[in-house]
N, C-alpha and C. Protein backbone atom coordinates (compact mmCIF):
# COMPACT_ATOMS: atom_id res chain seq x y z
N UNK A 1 24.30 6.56 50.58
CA UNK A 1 24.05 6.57 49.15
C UNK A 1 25.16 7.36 48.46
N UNK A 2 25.46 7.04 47.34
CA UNK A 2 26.92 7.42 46.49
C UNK A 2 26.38 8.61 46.05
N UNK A 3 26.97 9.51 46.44
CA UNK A 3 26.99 11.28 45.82
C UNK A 3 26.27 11.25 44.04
N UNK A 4 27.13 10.63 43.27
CA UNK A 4 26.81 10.00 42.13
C UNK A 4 25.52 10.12 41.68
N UNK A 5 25.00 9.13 42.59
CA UNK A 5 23.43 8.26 42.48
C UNK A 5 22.50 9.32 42.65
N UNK A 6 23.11 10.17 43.76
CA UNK A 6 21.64 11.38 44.29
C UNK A 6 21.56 12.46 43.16
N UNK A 7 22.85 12.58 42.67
CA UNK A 7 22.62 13.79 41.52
C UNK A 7 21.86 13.29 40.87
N UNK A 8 22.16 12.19 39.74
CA UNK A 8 21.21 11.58 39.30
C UNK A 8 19.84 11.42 39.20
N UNK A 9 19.50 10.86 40.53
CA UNK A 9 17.96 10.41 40.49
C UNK A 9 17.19 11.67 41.50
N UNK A 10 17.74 12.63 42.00
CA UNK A 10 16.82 13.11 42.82
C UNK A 10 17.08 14.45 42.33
N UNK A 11 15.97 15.02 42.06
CA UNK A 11 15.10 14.63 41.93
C UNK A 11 14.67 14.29 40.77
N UNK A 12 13.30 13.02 40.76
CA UNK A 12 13.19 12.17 39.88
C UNK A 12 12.23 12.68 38.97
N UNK A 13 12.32 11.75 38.03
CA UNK A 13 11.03 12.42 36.97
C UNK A 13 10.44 10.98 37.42
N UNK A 14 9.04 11.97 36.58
CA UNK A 14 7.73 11.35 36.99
C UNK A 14 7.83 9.61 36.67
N UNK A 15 8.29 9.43 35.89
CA UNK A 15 8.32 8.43 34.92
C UNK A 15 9.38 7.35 35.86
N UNK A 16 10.59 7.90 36.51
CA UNK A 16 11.27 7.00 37.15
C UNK A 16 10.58 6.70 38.92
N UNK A 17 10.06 8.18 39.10
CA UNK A 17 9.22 7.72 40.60
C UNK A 17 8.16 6.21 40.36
N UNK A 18 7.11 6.51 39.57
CA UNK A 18 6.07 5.43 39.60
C UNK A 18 6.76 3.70 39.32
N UNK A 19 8.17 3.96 37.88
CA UNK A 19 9.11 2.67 38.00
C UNK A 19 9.20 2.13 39.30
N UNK A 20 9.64 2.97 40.40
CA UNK A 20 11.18 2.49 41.14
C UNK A 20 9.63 2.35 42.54
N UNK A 21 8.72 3.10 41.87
CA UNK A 21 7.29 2.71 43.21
C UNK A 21 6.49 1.48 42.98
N UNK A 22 6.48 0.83 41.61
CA UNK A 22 6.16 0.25 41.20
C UNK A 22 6.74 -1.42 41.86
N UNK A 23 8.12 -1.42 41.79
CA UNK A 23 9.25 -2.16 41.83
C UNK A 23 8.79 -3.09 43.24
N UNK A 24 8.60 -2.28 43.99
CA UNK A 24 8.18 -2.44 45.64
C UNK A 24 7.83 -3.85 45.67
N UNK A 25 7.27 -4.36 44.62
CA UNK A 25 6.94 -5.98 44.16
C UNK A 25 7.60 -6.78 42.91
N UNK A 26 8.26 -7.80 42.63
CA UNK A 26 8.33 -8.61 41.73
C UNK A 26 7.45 -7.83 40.83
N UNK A 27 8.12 -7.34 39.24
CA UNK A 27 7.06 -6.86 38.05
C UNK A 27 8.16 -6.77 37.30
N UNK A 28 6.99 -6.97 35.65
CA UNK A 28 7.81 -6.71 34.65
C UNK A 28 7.53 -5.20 33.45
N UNK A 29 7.96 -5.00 33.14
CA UNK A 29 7.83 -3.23 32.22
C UNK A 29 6.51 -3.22 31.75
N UNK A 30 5.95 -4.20 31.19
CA UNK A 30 4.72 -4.09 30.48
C UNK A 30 3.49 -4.24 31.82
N UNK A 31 3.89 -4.77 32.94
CA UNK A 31 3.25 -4.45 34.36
C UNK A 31 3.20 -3.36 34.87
N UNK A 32 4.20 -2.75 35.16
CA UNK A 32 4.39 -1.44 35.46
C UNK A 32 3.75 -0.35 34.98
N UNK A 33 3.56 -0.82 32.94
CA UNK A 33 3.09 0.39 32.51
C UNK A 33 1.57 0.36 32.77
N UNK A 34 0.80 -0.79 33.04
CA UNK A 34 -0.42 -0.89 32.81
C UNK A 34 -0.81 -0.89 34.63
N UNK A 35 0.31 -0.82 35.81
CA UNK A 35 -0.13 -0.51 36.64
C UNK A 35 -0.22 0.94 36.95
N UNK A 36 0.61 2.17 36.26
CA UNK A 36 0.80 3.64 36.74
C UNK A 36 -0.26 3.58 35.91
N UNK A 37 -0.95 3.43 34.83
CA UNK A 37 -1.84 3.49 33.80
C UNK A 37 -2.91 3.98 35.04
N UNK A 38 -3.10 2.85 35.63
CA UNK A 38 -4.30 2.48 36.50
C UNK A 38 -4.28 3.20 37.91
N UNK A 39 -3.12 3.49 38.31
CA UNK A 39 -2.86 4.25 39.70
C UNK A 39 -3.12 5.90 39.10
N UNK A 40 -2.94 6.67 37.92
CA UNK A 40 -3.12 8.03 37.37
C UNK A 40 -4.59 7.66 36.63
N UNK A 41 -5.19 7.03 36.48
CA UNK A 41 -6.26 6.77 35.74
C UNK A 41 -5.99 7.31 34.59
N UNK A 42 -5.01 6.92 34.17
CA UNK A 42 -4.75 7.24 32.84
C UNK A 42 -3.73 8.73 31.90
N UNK A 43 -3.56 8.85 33.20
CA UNK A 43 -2.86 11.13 33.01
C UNK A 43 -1.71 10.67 33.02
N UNK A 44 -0.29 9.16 33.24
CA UNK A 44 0.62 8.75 32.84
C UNK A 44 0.78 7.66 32.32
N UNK A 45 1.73 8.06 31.11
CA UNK A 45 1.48 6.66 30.46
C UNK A 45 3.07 6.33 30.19
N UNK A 46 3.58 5.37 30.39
CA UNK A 46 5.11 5.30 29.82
C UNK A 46 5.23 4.40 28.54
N UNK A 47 5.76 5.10 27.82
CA UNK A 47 6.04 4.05 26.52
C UNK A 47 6.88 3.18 26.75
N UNK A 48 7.10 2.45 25.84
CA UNK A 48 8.28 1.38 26.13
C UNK A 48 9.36 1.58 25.88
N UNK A 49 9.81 2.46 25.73
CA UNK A 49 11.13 3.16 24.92
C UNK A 49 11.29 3.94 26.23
N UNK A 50 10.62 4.51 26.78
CA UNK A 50 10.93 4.92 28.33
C UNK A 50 11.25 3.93 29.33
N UNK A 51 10.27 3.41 29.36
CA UNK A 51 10.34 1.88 29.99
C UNK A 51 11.63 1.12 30.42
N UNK A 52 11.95 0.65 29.51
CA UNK A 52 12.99 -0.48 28.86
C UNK A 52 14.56 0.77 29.50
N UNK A 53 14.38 1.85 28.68
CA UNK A 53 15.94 2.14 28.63
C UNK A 53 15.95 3.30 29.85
N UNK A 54 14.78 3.41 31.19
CA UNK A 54 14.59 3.49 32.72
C UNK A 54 14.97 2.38 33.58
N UNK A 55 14.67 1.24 32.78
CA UNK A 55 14.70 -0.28 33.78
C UNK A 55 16.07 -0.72 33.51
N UNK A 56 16.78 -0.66 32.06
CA UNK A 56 17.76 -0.69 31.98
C UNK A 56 19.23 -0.07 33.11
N UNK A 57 19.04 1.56 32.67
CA UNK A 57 19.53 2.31 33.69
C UNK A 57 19.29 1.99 35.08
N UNK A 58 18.05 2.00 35.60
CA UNK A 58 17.96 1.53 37.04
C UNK A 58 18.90 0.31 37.58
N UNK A 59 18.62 -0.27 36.56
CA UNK A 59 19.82 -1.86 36.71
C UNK A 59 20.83 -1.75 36.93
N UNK A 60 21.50 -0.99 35.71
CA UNK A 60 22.98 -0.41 35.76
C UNK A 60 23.63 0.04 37.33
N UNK A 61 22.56 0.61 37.54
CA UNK A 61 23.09 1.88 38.81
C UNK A 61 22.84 1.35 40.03
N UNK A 62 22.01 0.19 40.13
CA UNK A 62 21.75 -0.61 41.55
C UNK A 62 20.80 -0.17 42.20
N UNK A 63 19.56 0.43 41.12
CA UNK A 63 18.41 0.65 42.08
C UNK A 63 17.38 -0.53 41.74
N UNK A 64 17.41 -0.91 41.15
CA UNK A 64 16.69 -2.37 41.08
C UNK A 64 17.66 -3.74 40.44
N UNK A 65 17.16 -4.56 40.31
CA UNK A 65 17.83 -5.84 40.16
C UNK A 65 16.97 -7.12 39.63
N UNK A 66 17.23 -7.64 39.17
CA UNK A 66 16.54 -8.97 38.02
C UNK A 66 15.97 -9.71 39.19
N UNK A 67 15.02 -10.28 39.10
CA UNK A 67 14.09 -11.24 39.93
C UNK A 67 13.92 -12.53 39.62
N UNK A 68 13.38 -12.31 38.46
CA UNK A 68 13.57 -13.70 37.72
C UNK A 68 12.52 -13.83 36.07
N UNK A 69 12.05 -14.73 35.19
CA UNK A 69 11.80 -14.43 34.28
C UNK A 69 10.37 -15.41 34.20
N UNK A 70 8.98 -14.30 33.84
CA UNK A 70 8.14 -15.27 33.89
C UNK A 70 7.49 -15.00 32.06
N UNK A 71 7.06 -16.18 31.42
CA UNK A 71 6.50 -16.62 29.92
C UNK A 71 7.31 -15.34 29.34
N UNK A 72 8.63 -15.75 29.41
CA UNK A 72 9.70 -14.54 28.56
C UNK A 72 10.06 -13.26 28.86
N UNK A 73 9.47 -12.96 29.96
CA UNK A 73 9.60 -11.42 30.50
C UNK A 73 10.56 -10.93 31.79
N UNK A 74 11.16 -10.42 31.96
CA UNK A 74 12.09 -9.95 32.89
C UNK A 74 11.53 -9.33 33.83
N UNK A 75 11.20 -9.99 35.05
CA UNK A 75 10.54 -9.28 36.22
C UNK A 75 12.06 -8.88 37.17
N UNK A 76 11.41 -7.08 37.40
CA UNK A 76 12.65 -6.91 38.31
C UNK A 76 11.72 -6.25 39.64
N UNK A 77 12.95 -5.85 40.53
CA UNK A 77 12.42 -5.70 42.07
C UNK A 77 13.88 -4.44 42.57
N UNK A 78 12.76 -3.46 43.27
CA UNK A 78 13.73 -2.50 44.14
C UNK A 78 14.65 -2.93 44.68
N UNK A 79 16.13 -2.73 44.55
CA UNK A 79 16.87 -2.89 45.89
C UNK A 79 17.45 -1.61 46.85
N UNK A 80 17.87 -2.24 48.03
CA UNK A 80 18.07 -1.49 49.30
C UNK A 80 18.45 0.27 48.70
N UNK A 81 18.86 0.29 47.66
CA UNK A 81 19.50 1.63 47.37
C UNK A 81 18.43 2.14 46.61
N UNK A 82 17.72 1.52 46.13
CA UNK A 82 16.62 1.59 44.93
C UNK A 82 15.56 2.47 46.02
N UNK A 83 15.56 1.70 47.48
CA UNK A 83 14.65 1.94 48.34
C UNK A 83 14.78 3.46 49.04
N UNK A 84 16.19 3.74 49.08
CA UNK A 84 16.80 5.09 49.77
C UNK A 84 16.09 6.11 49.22
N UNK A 85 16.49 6.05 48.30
CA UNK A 85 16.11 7.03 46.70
C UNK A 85 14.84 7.06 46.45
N UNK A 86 13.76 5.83 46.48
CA UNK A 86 12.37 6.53 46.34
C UNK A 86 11.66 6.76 47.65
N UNK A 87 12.25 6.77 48.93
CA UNK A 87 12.15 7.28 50.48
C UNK A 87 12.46 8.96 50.44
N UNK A 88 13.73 9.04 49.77
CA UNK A 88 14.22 10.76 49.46
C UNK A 88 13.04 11.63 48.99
N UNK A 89 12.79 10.96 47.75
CA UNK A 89 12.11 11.08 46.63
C UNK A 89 10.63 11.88 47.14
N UNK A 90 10.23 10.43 47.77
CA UNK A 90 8.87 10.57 48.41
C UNK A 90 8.67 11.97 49.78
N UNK A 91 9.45 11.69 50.32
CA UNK A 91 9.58 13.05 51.30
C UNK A 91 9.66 14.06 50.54
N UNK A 92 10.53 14.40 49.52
CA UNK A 92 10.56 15.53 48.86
C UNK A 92 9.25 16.23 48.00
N UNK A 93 8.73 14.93 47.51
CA UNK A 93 7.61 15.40 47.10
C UNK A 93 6.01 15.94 48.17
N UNK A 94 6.30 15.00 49.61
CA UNK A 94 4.98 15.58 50.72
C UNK A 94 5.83 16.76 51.02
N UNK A 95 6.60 17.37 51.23
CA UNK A 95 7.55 18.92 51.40
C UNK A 95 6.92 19.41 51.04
N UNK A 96 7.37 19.26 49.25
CA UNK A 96 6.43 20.00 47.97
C UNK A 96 5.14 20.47 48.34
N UNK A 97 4.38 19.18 48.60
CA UNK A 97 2.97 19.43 48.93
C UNK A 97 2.44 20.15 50.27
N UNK A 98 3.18 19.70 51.48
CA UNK A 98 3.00 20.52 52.29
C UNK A 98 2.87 22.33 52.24
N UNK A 99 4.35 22.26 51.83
CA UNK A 99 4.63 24.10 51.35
C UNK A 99 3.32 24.56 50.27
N UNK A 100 3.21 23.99 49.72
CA UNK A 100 1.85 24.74 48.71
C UNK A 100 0.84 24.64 49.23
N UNK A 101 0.40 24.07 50.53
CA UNK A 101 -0.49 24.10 51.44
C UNK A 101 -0.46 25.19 52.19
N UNK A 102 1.27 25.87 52.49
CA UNK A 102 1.06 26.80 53.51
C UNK A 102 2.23 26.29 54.07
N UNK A 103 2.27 25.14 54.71
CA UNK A 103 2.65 24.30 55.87
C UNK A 103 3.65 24.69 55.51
N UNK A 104 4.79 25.27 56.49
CA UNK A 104 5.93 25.39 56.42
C UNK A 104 7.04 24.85 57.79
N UNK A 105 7.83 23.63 57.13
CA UNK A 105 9.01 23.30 58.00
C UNK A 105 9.20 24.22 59.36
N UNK A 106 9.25 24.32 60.37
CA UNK A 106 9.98 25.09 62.09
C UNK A 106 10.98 24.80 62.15
């Protein structure tokens, strides 16, 4: 992964983890928002102004990529680098959780 990319996205905000977790399937922004909606029961919500100019950027940078377009909407999907980064991501955050458990790395 490009030095670049990790400053960047890692670590992530909340808002780009659930995107780029989201991604894991064919979806489009207004999917996404109404799926983290439903995975936080409601404690995150992304506007579309987050949305849009997250999915944008993600694009840019090669963590996701266009899929294809269904009744006008731009469904996109993780790619391989997209995947690195919320693998990092995700470890970093059971760490997190571990250590505030106690559990500490040997």
């Amino acid at each position: 992964m490009d030095d670049k990319i990790r400053r960047i996205y890692v670590p992530m905000t909340e808002s780009g983890f659930y995107i780029l977790y989201c991604l894991q399937t064919p979806q489009h922004g207004y999917g996404i928002s109404q799926q983290v909606r439903n995975m936080t029961g409601g404690a995150v919500s992304i506007s579309a102004g987050t949305m849009y100019g997250a999915l944008s950027k993600m694009e840019k940078d090669g963590l996701i990529k266009f899929h294809s377009e269904e009744d006008k909407r731009k469904l996109y999907q993780i790619t391989e680098q997209g995947r690195e980064v919320l693998e990092i991501e995700k470890a970093r955050i059971e760490r997190l959780y571990r250590n505030s458990r106690g559990e500490y790395v040997k």
